[in-house]
C-alpha atoms as a PDB file:
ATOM      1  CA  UNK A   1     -14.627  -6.125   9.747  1.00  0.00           C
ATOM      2  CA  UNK A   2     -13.532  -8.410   6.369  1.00  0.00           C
ATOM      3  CA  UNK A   3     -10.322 -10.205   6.672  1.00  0.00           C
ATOM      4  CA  UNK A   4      -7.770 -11.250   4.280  1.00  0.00           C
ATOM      5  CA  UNK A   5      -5.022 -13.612   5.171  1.00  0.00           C
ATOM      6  CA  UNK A   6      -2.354 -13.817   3.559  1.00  0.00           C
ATOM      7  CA  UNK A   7      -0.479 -17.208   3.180  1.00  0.00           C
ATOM      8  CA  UNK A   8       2.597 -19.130   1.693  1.00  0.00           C
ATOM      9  CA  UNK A   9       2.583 -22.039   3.709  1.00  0.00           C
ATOM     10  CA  UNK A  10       0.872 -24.842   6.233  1.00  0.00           C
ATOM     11  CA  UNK A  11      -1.483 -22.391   7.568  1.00  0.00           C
ATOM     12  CA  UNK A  12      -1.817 -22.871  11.556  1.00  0.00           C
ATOM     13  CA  UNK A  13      -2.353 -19.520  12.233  1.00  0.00           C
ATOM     14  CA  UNK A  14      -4.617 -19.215   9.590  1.00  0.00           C
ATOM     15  CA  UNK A  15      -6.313 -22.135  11.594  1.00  0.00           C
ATOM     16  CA  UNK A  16      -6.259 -20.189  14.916  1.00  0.00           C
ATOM     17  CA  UNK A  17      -7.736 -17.212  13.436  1.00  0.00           C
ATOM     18  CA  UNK A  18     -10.435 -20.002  12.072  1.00  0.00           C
ATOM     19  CA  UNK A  19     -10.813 -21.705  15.205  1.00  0.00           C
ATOM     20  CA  UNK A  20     -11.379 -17.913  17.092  1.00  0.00           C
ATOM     21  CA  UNK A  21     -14.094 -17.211  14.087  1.00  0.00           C
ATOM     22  CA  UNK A  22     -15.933 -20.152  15.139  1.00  0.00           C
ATOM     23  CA  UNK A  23     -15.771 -19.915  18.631  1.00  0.00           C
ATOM     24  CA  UNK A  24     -17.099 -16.346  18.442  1.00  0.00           C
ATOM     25  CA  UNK A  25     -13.370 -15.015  19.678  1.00  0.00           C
ATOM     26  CA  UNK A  26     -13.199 -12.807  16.695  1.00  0.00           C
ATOM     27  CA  UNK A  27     -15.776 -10.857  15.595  1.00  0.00           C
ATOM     28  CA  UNK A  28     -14.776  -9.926  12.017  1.00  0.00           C
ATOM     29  CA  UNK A  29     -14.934 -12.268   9.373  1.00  0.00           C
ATOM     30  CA  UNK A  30     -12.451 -14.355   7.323  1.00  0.00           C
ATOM     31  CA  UNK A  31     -13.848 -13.479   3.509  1.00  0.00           C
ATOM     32  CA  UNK A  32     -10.722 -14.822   1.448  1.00  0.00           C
ATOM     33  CA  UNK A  33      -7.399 -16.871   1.976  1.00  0.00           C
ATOM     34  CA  UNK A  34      -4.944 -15.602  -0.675  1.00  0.00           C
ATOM     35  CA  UNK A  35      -1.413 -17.223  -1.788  1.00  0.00           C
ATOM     36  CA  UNK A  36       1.419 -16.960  -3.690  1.00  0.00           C
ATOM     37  CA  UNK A  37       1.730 -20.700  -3.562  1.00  0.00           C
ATOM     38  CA  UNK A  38      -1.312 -22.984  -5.325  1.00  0.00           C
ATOM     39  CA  UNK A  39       0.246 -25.904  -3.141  1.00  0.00           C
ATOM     40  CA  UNK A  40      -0.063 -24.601   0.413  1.00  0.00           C
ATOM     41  CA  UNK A  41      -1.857 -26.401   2.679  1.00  0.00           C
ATOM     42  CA  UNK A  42      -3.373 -23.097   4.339  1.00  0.00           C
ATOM     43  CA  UNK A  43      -5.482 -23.436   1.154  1.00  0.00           C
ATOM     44  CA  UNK A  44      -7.340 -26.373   2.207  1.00  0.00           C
ATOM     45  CA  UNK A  45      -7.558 -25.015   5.724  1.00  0.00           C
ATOM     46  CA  UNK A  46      -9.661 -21.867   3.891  1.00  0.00           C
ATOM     47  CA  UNK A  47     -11.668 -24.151   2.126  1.00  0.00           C
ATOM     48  CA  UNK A  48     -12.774 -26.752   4.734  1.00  0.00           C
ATOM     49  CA  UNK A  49     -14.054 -23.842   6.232  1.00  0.00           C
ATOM     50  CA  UNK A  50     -15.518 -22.748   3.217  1.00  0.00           C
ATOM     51  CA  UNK A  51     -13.601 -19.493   2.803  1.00  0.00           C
ATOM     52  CA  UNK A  52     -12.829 -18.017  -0.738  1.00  0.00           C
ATOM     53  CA  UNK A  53      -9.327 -18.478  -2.012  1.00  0.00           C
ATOM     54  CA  UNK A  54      -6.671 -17.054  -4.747  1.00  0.00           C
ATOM     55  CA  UNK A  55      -3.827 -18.144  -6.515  1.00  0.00           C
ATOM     56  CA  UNK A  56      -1.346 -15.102  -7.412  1.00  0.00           C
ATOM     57  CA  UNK A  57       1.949 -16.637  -8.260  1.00  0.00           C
ATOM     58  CA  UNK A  58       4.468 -13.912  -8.247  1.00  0.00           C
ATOM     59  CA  UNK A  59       6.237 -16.547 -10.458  1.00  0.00           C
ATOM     60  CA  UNK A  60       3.336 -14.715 -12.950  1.00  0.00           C
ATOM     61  CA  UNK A  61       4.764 -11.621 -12.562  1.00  0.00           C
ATOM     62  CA  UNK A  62       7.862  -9.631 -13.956  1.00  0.00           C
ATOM     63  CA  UNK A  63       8.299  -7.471 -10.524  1.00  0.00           C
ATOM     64  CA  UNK A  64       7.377  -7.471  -7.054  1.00  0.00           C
ATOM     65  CA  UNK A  65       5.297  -3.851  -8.185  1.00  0.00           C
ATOM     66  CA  UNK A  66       2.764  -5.685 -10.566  1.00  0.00           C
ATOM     67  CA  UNK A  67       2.601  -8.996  -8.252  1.00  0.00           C
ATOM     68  CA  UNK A  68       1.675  -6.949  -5.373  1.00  0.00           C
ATOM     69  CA  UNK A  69      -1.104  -4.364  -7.716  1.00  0.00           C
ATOM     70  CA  UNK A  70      -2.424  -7.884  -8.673  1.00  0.00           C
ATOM     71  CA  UNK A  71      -2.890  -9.003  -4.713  1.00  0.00           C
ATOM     72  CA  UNK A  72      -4.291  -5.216  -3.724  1.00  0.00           C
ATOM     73  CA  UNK A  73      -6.780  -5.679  -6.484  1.00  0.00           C
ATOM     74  CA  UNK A  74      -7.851  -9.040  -5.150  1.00  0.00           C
ATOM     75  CA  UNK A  75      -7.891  -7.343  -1.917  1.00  0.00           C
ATOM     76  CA  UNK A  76     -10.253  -4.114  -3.070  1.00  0.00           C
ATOM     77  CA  UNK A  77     -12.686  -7.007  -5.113  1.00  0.00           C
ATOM     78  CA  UNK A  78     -12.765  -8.854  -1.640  1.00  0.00           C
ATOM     79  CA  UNK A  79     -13.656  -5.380   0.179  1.00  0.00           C
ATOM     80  CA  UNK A  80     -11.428  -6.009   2.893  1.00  0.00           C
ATOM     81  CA  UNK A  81     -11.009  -3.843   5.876  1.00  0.00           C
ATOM     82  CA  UNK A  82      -7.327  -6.128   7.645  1.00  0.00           C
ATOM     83  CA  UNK A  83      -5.111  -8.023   5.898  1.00  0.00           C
ATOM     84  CA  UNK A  84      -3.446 -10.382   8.691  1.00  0.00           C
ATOM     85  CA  UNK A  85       0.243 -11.992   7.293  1.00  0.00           C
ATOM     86  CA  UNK A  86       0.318 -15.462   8.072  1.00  0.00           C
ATOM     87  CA  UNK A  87       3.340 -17.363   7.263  1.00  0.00           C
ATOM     88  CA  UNK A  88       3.570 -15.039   3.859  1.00  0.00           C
ATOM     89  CA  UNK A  89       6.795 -15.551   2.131  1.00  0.00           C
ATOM     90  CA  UNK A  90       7.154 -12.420   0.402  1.00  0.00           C
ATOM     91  CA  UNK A  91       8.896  -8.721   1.174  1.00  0.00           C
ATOM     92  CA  UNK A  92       5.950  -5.995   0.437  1.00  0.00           C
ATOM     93  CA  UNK A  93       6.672  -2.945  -1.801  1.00  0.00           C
ATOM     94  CA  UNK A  94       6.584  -0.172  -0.032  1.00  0.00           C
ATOM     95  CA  UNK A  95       3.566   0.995  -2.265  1.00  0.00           C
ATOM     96  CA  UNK A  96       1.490  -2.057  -1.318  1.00  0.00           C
ATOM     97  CA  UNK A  97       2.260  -1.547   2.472  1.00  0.00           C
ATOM     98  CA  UNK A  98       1.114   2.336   2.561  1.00  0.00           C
ATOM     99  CA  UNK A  99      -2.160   1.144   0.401  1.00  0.00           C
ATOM    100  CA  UNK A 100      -2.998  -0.642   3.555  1.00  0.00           C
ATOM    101  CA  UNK A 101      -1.344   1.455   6.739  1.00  0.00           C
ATOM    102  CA  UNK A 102      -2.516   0.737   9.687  1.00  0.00           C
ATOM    103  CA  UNK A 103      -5.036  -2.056   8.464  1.00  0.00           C
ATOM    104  CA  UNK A 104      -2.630  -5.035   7.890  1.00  0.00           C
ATOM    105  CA  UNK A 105      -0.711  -7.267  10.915  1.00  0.00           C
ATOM    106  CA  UNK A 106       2.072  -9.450  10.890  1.00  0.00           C
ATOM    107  CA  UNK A 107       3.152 -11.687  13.394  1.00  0.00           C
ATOM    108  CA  UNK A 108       7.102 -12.318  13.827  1.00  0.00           C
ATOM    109  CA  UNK A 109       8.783 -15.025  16.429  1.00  0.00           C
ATOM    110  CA  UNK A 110      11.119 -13.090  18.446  1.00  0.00           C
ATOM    111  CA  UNK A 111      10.499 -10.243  21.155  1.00  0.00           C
ATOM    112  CA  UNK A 112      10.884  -7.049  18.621  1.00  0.00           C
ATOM    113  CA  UNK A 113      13.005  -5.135  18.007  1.00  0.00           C
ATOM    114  CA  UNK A 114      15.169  -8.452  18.696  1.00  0.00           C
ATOM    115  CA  UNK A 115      16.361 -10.490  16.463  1.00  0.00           C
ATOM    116  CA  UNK A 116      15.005  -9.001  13.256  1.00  0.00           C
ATOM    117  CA  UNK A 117      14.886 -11.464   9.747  1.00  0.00           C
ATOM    118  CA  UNK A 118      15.130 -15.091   9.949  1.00  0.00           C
ATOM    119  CA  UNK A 119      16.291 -17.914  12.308  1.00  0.00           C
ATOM    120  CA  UNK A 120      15.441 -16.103  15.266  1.00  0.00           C
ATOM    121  CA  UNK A 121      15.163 -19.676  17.485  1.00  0.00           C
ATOM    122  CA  UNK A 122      18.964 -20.280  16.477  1.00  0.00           C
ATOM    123  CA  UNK A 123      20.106 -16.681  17.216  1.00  0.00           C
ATOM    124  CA  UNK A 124      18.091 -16.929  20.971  1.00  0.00           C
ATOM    125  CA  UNK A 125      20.006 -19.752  21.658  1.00  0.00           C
ATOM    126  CA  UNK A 126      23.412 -18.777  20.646  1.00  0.00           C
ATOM    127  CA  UNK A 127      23.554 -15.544  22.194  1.00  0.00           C
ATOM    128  CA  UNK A 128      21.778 -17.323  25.550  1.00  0.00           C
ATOM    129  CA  UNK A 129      18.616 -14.876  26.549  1.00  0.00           C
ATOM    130  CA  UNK A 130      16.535 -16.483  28.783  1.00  0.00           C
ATOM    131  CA  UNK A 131      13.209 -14.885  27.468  1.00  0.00           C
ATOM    132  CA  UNK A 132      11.765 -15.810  23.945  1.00  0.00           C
ATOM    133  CA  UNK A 133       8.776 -15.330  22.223  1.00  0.00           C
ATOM    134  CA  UNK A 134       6.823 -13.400  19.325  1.00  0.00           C
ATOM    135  CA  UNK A 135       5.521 -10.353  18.787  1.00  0.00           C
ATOM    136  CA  UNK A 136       2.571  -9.080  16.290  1.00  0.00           C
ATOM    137  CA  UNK A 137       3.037  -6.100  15.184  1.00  0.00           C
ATOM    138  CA  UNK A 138       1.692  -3.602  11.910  1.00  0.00           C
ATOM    139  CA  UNK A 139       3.042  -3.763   9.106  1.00  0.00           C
ATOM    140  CA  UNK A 140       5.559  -1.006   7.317  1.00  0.00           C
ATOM    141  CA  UNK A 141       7.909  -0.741   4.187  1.00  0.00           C
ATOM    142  CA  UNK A 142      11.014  -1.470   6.672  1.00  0.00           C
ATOM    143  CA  UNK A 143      11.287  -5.635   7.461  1.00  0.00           C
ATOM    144  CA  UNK A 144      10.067  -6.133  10.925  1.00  0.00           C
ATOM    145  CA  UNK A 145       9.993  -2.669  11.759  1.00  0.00           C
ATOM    146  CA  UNK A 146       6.322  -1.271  12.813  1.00  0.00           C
ATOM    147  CA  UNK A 147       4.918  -0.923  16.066  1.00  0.00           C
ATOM    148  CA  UNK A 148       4.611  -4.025  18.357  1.00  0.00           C
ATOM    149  CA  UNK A 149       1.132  -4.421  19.271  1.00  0.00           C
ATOM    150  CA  UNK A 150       1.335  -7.155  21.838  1.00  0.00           C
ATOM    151  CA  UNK A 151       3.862 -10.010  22.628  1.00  0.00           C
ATOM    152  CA  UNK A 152       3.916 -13.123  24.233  1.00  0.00           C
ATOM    153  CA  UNK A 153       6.786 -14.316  26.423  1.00  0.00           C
ATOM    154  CA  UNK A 154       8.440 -17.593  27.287  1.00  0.00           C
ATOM    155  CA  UNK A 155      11.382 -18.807  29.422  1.00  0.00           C
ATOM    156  CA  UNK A 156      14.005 -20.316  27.502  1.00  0.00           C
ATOM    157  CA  UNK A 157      15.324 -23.557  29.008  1.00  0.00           C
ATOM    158  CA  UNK A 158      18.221 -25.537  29.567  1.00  0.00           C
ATOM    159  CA  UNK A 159      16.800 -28.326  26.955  1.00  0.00           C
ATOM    160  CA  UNK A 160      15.570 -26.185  24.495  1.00  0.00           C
ATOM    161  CA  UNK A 161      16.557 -26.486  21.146  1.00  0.00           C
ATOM    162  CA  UNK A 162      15.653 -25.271  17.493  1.00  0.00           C
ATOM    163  CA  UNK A 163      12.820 -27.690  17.319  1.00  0.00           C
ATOM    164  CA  UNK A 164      11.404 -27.335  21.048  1.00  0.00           C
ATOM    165  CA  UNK A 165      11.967 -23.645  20.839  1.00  0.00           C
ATOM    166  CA  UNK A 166       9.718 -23.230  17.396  1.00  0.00           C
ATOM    167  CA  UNK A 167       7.059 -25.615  18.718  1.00  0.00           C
ATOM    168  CA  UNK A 168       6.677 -23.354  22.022  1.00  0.00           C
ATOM    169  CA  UNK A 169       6.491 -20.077  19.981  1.00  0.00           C
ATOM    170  CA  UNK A 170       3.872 -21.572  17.424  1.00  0.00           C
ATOM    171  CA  UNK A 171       1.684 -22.409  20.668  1.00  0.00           C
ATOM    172  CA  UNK A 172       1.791 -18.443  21.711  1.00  0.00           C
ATOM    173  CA  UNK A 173       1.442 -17.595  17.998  1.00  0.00           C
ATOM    174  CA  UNK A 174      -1.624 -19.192  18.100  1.00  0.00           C
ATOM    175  CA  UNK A 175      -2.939 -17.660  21.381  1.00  0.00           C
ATOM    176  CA  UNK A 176      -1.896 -14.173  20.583  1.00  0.00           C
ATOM    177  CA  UNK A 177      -2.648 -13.382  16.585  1.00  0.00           C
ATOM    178  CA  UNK A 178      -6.329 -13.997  16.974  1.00  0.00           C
ATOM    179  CA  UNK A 179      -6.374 -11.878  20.203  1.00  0.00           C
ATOM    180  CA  UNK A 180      -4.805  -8.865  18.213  1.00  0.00           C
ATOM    181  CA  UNK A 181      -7.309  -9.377  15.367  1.00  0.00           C
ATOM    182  CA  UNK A 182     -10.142  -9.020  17.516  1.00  0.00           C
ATOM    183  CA  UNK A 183      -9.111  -5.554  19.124  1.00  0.00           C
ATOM    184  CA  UNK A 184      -8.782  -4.290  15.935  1.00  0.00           C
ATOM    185  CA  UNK A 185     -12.059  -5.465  14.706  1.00  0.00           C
ATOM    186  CA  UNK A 186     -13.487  -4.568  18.128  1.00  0.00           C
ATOM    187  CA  UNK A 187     -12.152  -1.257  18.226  1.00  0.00           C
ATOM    188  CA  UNK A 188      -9.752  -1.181  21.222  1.00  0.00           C
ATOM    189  CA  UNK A 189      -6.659  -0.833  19.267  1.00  0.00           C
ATOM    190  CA  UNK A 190      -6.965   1.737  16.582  1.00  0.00           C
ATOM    191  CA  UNK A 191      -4.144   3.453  14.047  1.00  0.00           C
ATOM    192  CA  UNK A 192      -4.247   7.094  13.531  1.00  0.00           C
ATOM    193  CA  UNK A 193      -1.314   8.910  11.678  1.00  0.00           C
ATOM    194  CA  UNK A 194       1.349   6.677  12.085  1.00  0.00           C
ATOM    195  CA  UNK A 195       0.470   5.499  15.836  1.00  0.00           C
ATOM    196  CA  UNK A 196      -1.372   2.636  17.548  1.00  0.00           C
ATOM    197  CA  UNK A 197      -3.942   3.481  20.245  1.00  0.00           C
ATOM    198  CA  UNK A 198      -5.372   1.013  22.837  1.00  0.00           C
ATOM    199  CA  UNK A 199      -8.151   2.020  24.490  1.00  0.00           C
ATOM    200  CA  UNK A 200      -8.126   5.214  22.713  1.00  0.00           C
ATOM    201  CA  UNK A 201      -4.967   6.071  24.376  1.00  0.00           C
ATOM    202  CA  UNK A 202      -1.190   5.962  22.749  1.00  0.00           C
ATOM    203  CA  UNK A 203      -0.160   2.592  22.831  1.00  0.00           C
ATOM    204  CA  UNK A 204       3.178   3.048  24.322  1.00  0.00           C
ATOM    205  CA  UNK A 205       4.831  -0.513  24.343  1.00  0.00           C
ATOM    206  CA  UNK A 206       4.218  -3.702  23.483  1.00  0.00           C
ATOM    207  CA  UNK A 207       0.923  -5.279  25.524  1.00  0.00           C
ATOM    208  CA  UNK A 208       3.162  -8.156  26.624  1.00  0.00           C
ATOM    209  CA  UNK A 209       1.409 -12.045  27.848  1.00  0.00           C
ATOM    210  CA  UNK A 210       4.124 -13.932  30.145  1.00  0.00           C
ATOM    211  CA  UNK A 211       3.664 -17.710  29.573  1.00  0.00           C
ATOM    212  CA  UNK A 212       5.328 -19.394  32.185  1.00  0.00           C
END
């Protein structure tokens, strides 16, 4: 299976998914690192492992439609099969996202359908829960919104803060993207009109890791 990531940013789970290429973890193949920003580090990840990259500023564009057509066609010229989101910084159109139903992942830190958007470390924290985490899931039109695939799950503690609480998610991030990636590209988890199957059977809930 070809791979596309998708960046905006530092890259580290870009560098997982890197790491689990090399260490025969993941079967497909990373062919390009593509991002929005021609400064992210996730960049120089790609090429020290000498994976094509692309530039598409959406700065370039005069809509979110013809930045997005210019990143499928990048996409199509790369003959990818996934697209994995990794620390991309940019809402989908809804055209883009049906384009590639069922064959593009995103990873979000919070246990969906919790704590939706942004600053989901802060939000744990001020309503109390005691379990934290992150979930990868596939992508649809609607923000954080298509079926969980598998999450990983932490105990929130006394001395957690913003800071501790981000670090401890990154580290499952790391375990569970590449883990995902490889069912897909192995065949165990499979998307046929509008569901996930795991094992060739519905996938019903979340395949959930407890870290603690």
């Amino acid at each position: 299976m070809r791979i596309a990531v998708l960046v905006s940013g530092n890259g580290s789970n870009l560098q997982a998914l890197i790491d689990a290429q090399i260490g025969k973890q993941l079967s497909g193949q990373i062919i390009g690192v593509l991002s929005n920003k021609a400064n992210a580090y996730a960049l120089e990840r790609a090429e020290n492992a000498d994976i094509a990259t692309a530039v598409i500023s959406h700065k370039d564009y005069p809509n979110r439609e013809s930045f997005d057509d210019a990143m499928h066609q990048q996409l199509l010229a790369w003959e990818i099969d996934l697209v994995i989101l990794a620390g991309f910084m940019r809402i989908l159109t809804p055209n883009f996202v049906s384009q590639w139903q069922g064959k593009m992942l995103n990873i979000h830190p919070s246990l969906l359908p919790f704590y939706k958007g942004i600053n989901t470390h802060q939000r744990v924290l001020n309503t109390g829960d005691r379990l934290h985490g992150c979930t990868v899931h596939f992508v649809t039109a609607e923000l954080d919104a298509g079926q969980s695939i598998a999450q990983s799950i932490i105990q929130v503690t006394l001395h957690d803060n913003v800071e501790s609480l981000s670090q401890r998610v990154h580290e499952l991030e790391h375990f569970i993207y590449p883990q995902v990636a490889e069912w897909l590209c192995n065949g165990q988890l499979t998307w046929k009109n509008g569901q996930a199957y795991f094992n060739k059977k519905p996938l019903e809930r979340p395949i959930q890791f407890a870290r603690f």
